[in-house]
PDB file of N, CA and C in Angstrom:
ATOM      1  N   UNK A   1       8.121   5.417  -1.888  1.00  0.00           N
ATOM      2  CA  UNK A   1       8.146   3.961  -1.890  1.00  0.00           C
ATOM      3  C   UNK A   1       9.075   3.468  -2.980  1.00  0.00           C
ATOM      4  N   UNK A   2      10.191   4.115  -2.887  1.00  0.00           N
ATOM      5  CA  UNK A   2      11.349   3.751  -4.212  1.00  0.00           C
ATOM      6  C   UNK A   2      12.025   2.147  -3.860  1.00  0.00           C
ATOM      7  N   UNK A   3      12.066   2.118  -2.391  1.00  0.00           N
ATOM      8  CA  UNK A   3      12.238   0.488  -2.708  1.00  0.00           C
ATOM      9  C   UNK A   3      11.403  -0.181  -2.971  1.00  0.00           C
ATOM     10  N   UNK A   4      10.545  -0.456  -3.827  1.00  0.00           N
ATOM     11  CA  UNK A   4       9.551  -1.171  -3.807  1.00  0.00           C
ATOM     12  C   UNK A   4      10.005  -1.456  -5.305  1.00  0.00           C
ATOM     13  N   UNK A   5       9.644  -3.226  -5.800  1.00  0.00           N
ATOM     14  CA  UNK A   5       9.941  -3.471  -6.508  1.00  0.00           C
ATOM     15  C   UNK A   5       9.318  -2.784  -8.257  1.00  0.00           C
ATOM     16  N   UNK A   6       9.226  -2.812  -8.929  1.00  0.00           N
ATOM     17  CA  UNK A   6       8.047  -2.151 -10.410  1.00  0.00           C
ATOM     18  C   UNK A   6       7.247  -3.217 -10.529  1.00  0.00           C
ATOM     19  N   UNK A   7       7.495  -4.457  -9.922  1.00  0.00           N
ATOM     20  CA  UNK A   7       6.499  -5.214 -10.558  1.00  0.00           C
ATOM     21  C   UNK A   7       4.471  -4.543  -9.278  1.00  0.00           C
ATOM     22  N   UNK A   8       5.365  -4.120  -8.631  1.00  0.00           N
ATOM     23  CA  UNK A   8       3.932  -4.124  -7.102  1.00  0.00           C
ATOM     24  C   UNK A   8       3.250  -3.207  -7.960  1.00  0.00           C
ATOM     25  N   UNK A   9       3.665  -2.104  -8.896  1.00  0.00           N
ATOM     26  CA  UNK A   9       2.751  -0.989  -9.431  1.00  0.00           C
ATOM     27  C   UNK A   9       2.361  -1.988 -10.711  1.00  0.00           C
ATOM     28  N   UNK A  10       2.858  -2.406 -11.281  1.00  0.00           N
ATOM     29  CA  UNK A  10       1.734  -3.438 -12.369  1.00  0.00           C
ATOM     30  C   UNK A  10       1.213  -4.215 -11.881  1.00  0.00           C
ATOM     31  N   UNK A  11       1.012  -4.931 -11.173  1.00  0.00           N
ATOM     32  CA  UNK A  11       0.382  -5.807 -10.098  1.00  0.00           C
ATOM     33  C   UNK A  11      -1.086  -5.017  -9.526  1.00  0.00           C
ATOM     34  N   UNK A  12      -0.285  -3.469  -9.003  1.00  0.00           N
ATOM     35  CA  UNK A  12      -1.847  -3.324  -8.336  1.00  0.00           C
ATOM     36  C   UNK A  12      -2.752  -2.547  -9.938  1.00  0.00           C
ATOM     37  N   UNK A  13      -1.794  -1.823 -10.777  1.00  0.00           N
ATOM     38  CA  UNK A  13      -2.775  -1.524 -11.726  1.00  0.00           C
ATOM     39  C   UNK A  13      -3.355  -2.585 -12.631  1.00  0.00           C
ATOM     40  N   UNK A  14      -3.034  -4.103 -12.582  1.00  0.00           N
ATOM     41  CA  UNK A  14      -3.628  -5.183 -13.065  1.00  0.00           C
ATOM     42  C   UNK A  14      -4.791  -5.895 -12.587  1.00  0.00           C
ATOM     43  N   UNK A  15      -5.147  -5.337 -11.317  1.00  0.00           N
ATOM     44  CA  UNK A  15      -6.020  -5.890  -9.857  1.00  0.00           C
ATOM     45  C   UNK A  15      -4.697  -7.287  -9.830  1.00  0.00           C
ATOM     46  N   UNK A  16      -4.382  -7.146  -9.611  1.00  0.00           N
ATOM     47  CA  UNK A  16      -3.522  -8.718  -8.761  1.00  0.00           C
ATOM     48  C   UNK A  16      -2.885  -8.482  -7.384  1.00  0.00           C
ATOM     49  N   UNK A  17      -4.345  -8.219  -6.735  1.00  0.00           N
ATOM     50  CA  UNK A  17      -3.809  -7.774  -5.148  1.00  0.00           C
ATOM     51  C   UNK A  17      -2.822  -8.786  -4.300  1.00  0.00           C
ATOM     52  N   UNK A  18      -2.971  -9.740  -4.636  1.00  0.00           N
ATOM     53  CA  UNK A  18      -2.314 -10.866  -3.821  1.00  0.00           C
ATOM     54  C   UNK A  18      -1.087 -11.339  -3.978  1.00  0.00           C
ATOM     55  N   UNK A  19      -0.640 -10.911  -4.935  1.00  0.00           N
ATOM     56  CA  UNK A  19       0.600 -10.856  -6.019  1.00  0.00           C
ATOM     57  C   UNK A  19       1.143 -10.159  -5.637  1.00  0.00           C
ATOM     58  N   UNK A  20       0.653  -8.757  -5.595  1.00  0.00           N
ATOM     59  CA  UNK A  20       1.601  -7.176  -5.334  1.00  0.00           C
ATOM     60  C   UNK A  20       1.861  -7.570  -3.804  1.00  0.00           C
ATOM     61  N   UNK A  21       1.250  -7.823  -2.742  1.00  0.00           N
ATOM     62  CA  UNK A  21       0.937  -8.302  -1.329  1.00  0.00           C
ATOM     63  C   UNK A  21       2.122  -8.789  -1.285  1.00  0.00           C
ATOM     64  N   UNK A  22       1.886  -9.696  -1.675  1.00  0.00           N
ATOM     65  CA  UNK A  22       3.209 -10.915  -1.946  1.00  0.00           C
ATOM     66  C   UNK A  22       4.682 -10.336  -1.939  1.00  0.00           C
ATOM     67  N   UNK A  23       4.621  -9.485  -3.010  1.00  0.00           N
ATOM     68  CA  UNK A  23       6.193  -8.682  -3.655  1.00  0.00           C
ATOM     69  C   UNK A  23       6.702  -7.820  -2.379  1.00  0.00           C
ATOM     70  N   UNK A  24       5.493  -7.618  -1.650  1.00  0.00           N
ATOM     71  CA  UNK A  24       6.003  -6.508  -1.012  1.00  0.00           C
ATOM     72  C   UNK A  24       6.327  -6.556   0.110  1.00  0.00           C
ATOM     73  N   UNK A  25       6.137  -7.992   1.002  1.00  0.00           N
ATOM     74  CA  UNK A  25       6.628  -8.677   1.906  1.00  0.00           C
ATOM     75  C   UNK A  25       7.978  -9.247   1.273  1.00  0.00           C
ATOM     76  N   UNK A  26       7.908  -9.828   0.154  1.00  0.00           N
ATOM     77  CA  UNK A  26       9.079 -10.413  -0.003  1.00  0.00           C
ATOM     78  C   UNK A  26      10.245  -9.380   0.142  1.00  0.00           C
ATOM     79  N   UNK A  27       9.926  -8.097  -0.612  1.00  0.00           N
ATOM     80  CA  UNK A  27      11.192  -7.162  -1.206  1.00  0.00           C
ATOM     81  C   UNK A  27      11.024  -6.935   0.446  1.00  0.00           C
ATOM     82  N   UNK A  28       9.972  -6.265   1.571  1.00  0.00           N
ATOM     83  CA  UNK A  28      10.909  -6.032   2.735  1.00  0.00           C
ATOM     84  C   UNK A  28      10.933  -6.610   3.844  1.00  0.00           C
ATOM     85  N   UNK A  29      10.352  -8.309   3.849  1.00  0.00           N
ATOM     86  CA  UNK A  29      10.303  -8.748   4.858  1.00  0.00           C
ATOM     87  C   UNK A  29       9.439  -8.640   6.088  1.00  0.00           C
ATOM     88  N   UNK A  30       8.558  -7.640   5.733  1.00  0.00           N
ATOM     89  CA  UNK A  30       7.365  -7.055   6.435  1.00  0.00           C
ATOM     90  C   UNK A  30       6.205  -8.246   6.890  1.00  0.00           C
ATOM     91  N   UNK A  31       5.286  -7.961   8.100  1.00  0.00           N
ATOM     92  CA  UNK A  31       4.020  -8.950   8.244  1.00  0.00           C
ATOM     93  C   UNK A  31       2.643  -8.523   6.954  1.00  0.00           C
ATOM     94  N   UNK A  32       2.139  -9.438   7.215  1.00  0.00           N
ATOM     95  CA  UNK A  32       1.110  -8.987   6.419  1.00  0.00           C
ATOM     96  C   UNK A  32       0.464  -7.697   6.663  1.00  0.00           C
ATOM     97  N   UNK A  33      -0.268  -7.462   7.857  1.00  0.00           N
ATOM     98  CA  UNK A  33      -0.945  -6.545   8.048  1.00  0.00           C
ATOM     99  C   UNK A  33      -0.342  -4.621   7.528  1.00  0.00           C
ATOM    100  N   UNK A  34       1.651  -5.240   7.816  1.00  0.00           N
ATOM    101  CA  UNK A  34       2.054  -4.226   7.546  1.00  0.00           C
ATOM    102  C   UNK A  34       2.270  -3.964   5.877  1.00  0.00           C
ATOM    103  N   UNK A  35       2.277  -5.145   5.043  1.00  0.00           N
ATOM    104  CA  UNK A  35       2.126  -5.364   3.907  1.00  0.00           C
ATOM    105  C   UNK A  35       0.893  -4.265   3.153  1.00  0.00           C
ATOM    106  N   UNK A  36       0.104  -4.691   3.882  1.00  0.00           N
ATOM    107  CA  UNK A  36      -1.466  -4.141   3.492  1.00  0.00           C
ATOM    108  C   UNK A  36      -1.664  -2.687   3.479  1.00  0.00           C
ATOM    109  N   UNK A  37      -0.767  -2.451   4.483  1.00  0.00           N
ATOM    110  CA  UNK A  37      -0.640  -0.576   4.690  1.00  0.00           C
ATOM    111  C   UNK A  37      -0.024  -0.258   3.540  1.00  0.00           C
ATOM    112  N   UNK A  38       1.373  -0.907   3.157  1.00  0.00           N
ATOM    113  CA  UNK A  38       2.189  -0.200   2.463  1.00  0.00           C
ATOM    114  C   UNK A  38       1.071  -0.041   0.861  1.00  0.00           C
ATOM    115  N   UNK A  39       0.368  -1.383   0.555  1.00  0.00           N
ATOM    116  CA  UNK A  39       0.025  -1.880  -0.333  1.00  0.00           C
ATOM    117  C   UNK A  39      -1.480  -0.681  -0.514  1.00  0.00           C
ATOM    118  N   UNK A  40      -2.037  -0.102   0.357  1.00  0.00           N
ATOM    119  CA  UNK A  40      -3.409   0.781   0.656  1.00  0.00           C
ATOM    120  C   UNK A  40      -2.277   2.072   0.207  1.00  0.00           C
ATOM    121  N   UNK A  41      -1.564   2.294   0.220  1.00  0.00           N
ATOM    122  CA  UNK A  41      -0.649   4.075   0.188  1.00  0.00           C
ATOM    123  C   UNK A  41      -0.457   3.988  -0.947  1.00  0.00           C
ATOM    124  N   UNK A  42       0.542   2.563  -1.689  1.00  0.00           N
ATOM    125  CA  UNK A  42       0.543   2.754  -2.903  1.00  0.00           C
ATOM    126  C   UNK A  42      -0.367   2.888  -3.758  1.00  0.00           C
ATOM    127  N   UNK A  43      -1.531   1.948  -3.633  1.00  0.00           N
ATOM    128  CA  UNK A  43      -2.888   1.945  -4.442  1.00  0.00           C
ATOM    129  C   UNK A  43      -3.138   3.302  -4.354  1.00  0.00           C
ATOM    130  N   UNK A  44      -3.238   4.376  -3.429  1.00  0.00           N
ATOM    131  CA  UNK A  44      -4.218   5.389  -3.242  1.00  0.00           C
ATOM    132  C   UNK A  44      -2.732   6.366  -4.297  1.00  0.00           C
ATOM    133  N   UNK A  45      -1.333   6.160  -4.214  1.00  0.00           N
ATOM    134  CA  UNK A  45      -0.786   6.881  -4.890  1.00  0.00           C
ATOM    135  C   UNK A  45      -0.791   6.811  -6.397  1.00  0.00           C
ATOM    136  N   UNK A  46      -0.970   5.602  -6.771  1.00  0.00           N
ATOM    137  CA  UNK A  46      -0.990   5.544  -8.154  1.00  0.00           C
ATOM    138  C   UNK A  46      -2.264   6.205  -8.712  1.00  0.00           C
ATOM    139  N   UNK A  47      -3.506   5.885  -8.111  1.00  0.00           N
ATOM    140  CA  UNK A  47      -4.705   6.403  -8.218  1.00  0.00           C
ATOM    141  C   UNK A  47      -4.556   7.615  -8.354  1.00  0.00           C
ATOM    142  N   UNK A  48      -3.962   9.022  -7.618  1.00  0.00           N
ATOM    143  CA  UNK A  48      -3.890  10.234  -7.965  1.00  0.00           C
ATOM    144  C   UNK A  48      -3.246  10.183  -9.571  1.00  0.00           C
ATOM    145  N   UNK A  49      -1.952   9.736  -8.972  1.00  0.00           N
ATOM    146  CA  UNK A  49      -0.989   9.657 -10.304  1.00  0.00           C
ATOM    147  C   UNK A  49      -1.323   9.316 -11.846  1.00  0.00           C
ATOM    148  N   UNK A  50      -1.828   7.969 -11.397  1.00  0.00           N
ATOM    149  CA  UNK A  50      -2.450   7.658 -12.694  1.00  0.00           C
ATOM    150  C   UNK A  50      -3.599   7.013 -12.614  1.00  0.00           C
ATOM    151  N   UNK A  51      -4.835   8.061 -12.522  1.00  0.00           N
ATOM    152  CA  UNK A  51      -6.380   7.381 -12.445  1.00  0.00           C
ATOM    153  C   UNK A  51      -6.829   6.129 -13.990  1.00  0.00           C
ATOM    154  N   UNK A  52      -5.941   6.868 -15.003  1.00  0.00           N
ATOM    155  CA  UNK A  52      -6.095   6.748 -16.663  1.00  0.00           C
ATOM    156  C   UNK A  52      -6.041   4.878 -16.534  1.00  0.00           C
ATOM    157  N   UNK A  53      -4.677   4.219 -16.206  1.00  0.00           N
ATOM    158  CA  UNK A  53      -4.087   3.132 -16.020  1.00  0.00           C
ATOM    159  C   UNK A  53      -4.880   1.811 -15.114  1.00  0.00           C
ATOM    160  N   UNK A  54      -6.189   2.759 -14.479  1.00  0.00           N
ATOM    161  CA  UNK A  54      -6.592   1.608 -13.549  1.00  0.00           C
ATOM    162  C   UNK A  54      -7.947   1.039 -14.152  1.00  0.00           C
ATOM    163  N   UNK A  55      -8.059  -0.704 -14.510  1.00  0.00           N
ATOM    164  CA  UNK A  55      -9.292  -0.904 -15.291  1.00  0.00           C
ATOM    165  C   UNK A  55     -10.454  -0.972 -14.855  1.00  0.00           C
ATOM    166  N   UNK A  56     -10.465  -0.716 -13.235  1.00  0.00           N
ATOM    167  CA  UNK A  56     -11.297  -0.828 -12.520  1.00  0.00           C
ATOM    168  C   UNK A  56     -11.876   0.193 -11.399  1.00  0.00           C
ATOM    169  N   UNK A  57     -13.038   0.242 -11.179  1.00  0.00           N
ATOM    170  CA  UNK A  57     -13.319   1.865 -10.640  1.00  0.00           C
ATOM    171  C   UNK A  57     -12.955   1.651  -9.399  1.00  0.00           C
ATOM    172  N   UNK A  58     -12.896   2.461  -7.934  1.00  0.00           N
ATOM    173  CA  UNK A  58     -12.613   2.084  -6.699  1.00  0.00           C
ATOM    174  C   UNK A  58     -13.304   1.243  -6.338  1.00  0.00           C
ATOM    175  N   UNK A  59     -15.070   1.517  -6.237  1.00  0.00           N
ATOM    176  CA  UNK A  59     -15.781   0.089  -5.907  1.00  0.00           C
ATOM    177  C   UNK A  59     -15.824  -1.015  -6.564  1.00  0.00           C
ATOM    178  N   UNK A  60     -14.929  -1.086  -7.926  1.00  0.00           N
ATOM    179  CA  UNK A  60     -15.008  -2.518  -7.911  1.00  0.00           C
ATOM    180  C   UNK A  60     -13.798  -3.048  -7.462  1.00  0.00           C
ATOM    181  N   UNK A  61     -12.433  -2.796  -7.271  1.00  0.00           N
ATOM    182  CA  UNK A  61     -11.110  -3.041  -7.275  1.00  0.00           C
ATOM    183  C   UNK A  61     -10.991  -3.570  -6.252  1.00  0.00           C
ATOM    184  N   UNK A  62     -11.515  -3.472  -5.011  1.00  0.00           N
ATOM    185  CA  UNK A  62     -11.767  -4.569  -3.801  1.00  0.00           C
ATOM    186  C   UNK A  62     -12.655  -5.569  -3.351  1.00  0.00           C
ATOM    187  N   UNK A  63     -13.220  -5.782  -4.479  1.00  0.00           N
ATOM    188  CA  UNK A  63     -14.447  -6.340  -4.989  1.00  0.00           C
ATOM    189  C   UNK A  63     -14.487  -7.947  -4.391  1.00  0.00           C
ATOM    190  N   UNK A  64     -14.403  -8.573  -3.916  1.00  0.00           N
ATOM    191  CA  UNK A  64     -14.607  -9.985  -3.994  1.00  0.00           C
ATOM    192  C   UNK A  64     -12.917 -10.710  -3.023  1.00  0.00           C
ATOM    193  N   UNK A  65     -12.423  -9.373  -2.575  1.00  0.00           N
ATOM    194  CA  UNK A  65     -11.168  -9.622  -1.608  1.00  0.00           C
ATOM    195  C   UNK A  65     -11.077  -9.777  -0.238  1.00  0.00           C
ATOM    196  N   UNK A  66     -10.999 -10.910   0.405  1.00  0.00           N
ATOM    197  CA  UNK A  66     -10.819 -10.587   1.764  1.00  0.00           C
ATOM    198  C   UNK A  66     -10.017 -10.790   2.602  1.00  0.00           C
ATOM    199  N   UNK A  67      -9.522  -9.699   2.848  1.00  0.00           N
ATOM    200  CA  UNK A  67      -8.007 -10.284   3.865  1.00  0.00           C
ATOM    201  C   UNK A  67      -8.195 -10.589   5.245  1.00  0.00           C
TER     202      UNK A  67
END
């Protein structure tokens, strides 16, 4: 996911789901739903990558979101 802007990985390790959402339609012009995929791969990649960086555990990080 190298086109993807740096701000979508501080975004999702900040919880600012709607934000990163946002970036990532903008940078490719994508629908939402396809937004959401890209946005579920990255979350789950950073999570391997860097569990350390995220302030929030999995059950809470979707906590109160509904798309």
């Amino acid at each position: 996911m190298e086109d993807l802007p740096e701000s979508v990985d501080r975004d999702i390790l900040d919880h600012r789901i709607i934000l990163a959402i946002k970036a990532i339609r903008d940078a490719s012009g994508c629908t939402v739903h396809e937004a959401l995929d890209v946005f579920a791969r990255r979350y789950e990649e950073l999570r391997c990558d860097r569990p350390g960086d995220f302030q929030l555990s999995r059950e809470e990080y979707g906590r109160d979101i509904y798309t």
